[in-house]
C-alpha atoms as a PDB file:
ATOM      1  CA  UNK A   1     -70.389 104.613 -16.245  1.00  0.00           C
ATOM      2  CA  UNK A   2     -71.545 106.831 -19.206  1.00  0.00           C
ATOM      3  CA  UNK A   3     -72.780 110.478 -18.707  1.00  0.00           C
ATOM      4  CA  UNK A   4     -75.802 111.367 -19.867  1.00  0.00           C
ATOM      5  CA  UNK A   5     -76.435 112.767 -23.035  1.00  0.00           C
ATOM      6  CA  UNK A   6     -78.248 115.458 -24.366  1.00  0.00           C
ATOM      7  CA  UNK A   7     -81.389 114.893 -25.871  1.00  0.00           C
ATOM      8  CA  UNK A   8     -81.249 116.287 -29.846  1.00  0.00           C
ATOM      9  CA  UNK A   9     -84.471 117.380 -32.050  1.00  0.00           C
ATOM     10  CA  UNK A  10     -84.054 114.221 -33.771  1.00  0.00           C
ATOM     11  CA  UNK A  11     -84.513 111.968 -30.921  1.00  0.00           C
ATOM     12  CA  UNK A  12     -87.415 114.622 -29.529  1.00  0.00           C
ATOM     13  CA  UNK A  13     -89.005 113.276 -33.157  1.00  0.00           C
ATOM     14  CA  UNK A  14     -89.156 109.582 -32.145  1.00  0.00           C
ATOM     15  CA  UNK A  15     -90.271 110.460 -29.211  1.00  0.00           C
ATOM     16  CA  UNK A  16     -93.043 112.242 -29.832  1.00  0.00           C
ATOM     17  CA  UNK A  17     -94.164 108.885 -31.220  1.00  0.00           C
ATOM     18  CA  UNK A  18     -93.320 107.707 -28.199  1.00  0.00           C
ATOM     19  CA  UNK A  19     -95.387 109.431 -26.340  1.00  0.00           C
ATOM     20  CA  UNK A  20     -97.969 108.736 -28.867  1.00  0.00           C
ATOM     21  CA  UNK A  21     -98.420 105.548 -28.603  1.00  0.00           C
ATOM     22  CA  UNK A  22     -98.475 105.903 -24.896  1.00  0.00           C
ATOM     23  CA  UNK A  23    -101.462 108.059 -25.532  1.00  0.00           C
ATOM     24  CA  UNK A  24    -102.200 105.057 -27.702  1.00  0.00           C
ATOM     25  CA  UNK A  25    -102.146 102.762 -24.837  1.00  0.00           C
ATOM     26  CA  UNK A  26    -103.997 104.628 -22.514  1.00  0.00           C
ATOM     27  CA  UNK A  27    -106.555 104.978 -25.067  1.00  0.00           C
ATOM     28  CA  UNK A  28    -106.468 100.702 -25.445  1.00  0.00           C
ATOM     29  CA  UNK A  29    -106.880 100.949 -21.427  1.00  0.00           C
ATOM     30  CA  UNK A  30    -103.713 100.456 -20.722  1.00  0.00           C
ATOM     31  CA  UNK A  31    -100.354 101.777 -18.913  1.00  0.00           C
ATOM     32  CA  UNK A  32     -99.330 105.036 -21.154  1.00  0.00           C
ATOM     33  CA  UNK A  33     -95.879 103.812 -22.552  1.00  0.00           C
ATOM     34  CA  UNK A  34     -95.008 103.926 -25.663  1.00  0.00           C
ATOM     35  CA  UNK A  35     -91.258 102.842 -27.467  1.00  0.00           C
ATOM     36  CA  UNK A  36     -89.824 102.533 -30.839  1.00  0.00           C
ATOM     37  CA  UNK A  37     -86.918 100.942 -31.956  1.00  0.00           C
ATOM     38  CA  UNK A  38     -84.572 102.664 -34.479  1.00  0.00           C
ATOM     39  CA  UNK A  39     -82.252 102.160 -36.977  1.00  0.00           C
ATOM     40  CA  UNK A  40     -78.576 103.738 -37.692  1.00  0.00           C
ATOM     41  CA  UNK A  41     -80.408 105.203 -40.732  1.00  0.00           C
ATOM     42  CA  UNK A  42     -82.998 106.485 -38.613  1.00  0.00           C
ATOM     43  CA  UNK A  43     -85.918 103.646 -40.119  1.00  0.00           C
ATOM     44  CA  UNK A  44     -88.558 102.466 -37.376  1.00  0.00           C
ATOM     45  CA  UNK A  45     -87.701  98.875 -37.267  1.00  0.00           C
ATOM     46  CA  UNK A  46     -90.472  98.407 -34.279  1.00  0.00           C
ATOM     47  CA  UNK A  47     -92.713  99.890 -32.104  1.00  0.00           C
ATOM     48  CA  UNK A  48     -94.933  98.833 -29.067  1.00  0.00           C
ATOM     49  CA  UNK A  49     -97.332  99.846 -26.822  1.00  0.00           C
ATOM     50  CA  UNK A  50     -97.749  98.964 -23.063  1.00  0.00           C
ATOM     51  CA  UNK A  51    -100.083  95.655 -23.006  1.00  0.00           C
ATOM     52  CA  UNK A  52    -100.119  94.875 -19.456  1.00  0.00           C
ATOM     53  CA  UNK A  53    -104.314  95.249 -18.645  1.00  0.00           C
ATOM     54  CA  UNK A  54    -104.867  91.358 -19.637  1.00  0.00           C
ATOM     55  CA  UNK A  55    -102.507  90.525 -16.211  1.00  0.00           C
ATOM     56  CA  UNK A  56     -99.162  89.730 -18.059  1.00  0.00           C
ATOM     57  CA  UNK A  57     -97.109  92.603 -16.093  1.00  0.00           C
ATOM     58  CA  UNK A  58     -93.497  91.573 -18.523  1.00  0.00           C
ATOM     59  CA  UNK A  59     -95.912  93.109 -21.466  1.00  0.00           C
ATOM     60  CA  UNK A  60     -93.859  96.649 -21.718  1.00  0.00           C
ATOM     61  CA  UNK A  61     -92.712  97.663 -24.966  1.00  0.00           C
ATOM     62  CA  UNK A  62     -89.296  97.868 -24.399  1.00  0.00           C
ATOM     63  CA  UNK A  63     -89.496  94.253 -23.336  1.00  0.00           C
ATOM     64  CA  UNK A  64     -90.757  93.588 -26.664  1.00  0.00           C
ATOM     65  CA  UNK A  65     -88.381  95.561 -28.573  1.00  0.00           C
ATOM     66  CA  UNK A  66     -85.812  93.270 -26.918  1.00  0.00           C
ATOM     67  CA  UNK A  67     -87.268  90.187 -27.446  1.00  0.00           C
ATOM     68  CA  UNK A  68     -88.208  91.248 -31.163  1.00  0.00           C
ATOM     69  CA  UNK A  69     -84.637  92.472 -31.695  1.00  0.00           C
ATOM     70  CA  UNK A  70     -83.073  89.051 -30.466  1.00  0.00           C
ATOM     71  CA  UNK A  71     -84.936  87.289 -32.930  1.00  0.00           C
ATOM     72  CA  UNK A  72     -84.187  89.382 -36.159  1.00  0.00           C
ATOM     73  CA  UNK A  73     -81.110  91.714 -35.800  1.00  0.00           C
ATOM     74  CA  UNK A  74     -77.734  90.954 -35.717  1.00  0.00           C
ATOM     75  CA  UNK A  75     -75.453  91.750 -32.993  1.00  0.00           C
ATOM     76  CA  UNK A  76     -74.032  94.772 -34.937  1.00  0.00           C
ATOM     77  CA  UNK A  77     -77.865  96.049 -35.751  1.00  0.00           C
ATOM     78  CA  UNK A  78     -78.773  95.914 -32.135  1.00  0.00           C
ATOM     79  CA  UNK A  79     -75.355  97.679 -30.988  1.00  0.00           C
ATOM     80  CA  UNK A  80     -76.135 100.752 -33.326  1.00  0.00           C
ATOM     81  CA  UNK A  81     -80.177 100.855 -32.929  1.00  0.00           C
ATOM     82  CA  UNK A  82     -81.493 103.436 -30.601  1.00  0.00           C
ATOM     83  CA  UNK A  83     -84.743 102.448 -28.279  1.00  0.00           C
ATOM     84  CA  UNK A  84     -86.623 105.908 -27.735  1.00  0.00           C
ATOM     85  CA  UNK A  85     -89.420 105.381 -25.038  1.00  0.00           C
ATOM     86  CA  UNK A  86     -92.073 107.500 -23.117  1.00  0.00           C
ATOM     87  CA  UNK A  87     -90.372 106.358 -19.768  1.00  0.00           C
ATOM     88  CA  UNK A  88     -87.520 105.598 -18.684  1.00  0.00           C
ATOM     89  CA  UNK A  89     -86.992 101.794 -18.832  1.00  0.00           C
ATOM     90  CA  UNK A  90     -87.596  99.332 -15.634  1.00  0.00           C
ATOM     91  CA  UNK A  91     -85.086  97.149 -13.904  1.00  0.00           C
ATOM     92  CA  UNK A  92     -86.429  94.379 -15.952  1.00  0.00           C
ATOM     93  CA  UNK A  93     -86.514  95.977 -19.597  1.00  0.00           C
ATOM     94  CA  UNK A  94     -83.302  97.554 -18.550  1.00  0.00           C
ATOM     95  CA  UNK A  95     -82.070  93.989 -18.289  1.00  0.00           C
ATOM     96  CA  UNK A  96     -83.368  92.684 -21.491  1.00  0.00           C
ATOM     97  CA  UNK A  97     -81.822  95.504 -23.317  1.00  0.00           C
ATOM     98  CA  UNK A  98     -78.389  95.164 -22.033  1.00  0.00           C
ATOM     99  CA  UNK A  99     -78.451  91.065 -22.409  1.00  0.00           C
ATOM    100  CA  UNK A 100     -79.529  91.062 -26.108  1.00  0.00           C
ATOM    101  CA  UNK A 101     -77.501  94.250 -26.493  1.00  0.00           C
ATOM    102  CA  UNK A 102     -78.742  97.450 -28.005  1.00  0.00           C
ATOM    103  CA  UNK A 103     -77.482 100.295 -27.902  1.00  0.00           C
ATOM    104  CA  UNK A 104     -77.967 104.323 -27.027  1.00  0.00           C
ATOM    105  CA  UNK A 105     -81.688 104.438 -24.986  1.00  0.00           C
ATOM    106  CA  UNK A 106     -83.409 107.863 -24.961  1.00  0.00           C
ATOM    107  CA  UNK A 107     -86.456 108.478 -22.973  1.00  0.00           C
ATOM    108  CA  UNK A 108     -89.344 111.489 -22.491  1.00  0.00           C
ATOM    109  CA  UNK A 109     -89.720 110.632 -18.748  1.00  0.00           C
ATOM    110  CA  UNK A 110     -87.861 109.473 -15.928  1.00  0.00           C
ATOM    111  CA  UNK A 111     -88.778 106.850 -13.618  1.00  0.00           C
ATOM    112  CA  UNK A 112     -87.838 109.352 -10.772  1.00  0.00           C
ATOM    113  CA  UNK A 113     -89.919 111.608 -12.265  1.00  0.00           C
ATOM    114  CA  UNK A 114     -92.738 108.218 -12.264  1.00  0.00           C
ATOM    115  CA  UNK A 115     -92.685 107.739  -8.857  1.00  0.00           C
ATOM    116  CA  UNK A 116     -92.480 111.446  -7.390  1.00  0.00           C
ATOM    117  CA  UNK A 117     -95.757 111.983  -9.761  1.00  0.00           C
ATOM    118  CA  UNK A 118     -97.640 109.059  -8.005  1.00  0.00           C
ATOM    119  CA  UNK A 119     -96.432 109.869  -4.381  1.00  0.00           C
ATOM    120  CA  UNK A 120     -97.624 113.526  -5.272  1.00  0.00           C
ATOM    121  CA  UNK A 121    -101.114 112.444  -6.052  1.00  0.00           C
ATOM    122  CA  UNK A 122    -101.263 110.042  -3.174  1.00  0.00           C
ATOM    123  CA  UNK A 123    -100.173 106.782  -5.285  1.00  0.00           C
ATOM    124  CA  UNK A 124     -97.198 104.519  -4.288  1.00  0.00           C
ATOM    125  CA  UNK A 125     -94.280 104.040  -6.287  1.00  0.00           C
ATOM    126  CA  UNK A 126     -95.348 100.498  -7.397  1.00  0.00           C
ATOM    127  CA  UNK A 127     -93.949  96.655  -6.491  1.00  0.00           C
ATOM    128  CA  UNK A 128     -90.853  97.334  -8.164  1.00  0.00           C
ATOM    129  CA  UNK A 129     -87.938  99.329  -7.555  1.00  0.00           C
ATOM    130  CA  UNK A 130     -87.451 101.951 -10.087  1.00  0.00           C
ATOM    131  CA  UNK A 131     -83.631 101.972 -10.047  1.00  0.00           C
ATOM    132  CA  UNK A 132     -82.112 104.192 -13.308  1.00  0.00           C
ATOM    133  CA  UNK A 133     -80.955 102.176 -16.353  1.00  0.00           C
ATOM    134  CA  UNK A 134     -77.288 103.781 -15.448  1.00  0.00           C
ATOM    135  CA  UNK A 135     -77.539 101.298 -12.229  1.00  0.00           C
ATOM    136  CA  UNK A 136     -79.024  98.112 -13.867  1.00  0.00           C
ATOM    137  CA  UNK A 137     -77.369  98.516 -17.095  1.00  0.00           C
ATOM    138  CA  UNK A 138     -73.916 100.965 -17.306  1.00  0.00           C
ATOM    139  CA  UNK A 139     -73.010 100.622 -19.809  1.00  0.00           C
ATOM    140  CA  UNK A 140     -75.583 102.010 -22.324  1.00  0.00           C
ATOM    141  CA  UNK A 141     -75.470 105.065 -23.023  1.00  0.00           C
ATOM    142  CA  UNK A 142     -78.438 107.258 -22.518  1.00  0.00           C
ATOM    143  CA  UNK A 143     -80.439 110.740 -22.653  1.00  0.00           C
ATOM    144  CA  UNK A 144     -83.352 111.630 -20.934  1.00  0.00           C
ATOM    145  CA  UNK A 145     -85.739 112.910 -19.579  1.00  0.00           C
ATOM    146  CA  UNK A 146     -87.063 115.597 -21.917  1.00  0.00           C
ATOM    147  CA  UNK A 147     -88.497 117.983 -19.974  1.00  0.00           C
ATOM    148  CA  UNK A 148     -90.942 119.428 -22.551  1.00  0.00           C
ATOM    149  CA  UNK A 149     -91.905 116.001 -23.556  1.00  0.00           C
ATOM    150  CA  UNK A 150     -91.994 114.735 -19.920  1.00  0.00           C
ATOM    151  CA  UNK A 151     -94.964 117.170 -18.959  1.00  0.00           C
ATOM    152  CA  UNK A 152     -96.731 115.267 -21.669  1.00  0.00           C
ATOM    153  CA  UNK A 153     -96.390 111.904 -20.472  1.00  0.00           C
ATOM    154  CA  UNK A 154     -97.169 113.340 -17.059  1.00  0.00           C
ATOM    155  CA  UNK A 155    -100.158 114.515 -18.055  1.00  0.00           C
ATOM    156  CA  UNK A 156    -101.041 110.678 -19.334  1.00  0.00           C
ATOM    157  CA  UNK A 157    -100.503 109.268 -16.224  1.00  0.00           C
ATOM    158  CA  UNK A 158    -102.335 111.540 -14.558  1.00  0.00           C
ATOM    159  CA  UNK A 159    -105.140 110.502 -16.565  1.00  0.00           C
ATOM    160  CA  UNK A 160    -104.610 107.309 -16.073  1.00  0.00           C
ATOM    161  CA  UNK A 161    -105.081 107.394 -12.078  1.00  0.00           C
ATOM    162  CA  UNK A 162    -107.896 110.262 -12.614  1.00  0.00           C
ATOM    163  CA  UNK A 163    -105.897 113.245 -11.050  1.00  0.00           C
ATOM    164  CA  UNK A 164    -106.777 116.418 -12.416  1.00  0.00           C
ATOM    165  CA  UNK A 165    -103.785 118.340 -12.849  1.00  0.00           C
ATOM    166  CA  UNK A 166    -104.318 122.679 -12.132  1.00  0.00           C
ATOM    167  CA  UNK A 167    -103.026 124.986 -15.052  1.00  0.00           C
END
């Protein structure tokens, strides 16, 4: 199993766009996640939005980034890419990732985090387990949460579910 590493001020760039287009999404009237796929070089070879609202609930970015990066990277591209994302990833994106095999994930927010949010304001955790990516997938390496960045995408979801957060 791989440690977790540090999150550096170049990843906290991405995922400030991240966190972005979760805003993004929210905005749309949608789930506030946000993810970007990047490049050795550090080029933004894609980036998605959550587009679950219309009922398809496999419609998370880092789904997409996946499927997108099965279709038009080679195995070596997708081994040294980085997916930075608002959230940490579900079981199922967690999946994806591994099986079409990308690399190094860094994320804003935890799903621990998630789910101790939404019990906090009196929401359950949702219908899936949110089991860490080290569990579903061990063998990617990752960093995360950021705990600047993860008050951010707290705040979003708070929005989201109408809770007024104090201070």
């Amino acid at each position: 199993m791989n440690a977790s590493q540090e999150v550096t001020e170049r990843d906290r760039e991405f995922l400030r766009g991240c966190v972005g287009l979760a805003d993004e999404a929210l905005t749309a009237g949608d789930e506030p996640f946000g993810s970007l796929l990047v490049d050795e070089s550090g080029t933004i070879r894609f980036r998605d939005r959550n587009r679950v609202k219309d009922g398809d609930a496999t419609r998370h970015p880092e789904f997409e980034i996946a499927r997108w990066a099965a279709e038009n990277l080679s195995p070596r591209e997708r081994r040294t890419s980085v997916v930075y994302t608002s959230g940490e990833h579900c079981p199922m994106c967690s999946a994806a990732h591994a099986w079409v095999g990308l690399g190094r994930i860094v994320y804003a927010s935890s799903a621990e985090q998630l789910v101790a949010w939404r019990r906090s304001w009196g929401f359950d955790a949702g219908p899936v387990a949110a089991l860490p990516i080290r569990t579903v997938a061990p063998g990617i390496p990752v960093a995360g949460p950021d705990p600047s960045l993860a008050e951010e995408v707290r705040a979003l979801h708070a929005r989201m579910l109408g809770v007024r957060l104090d201070g």
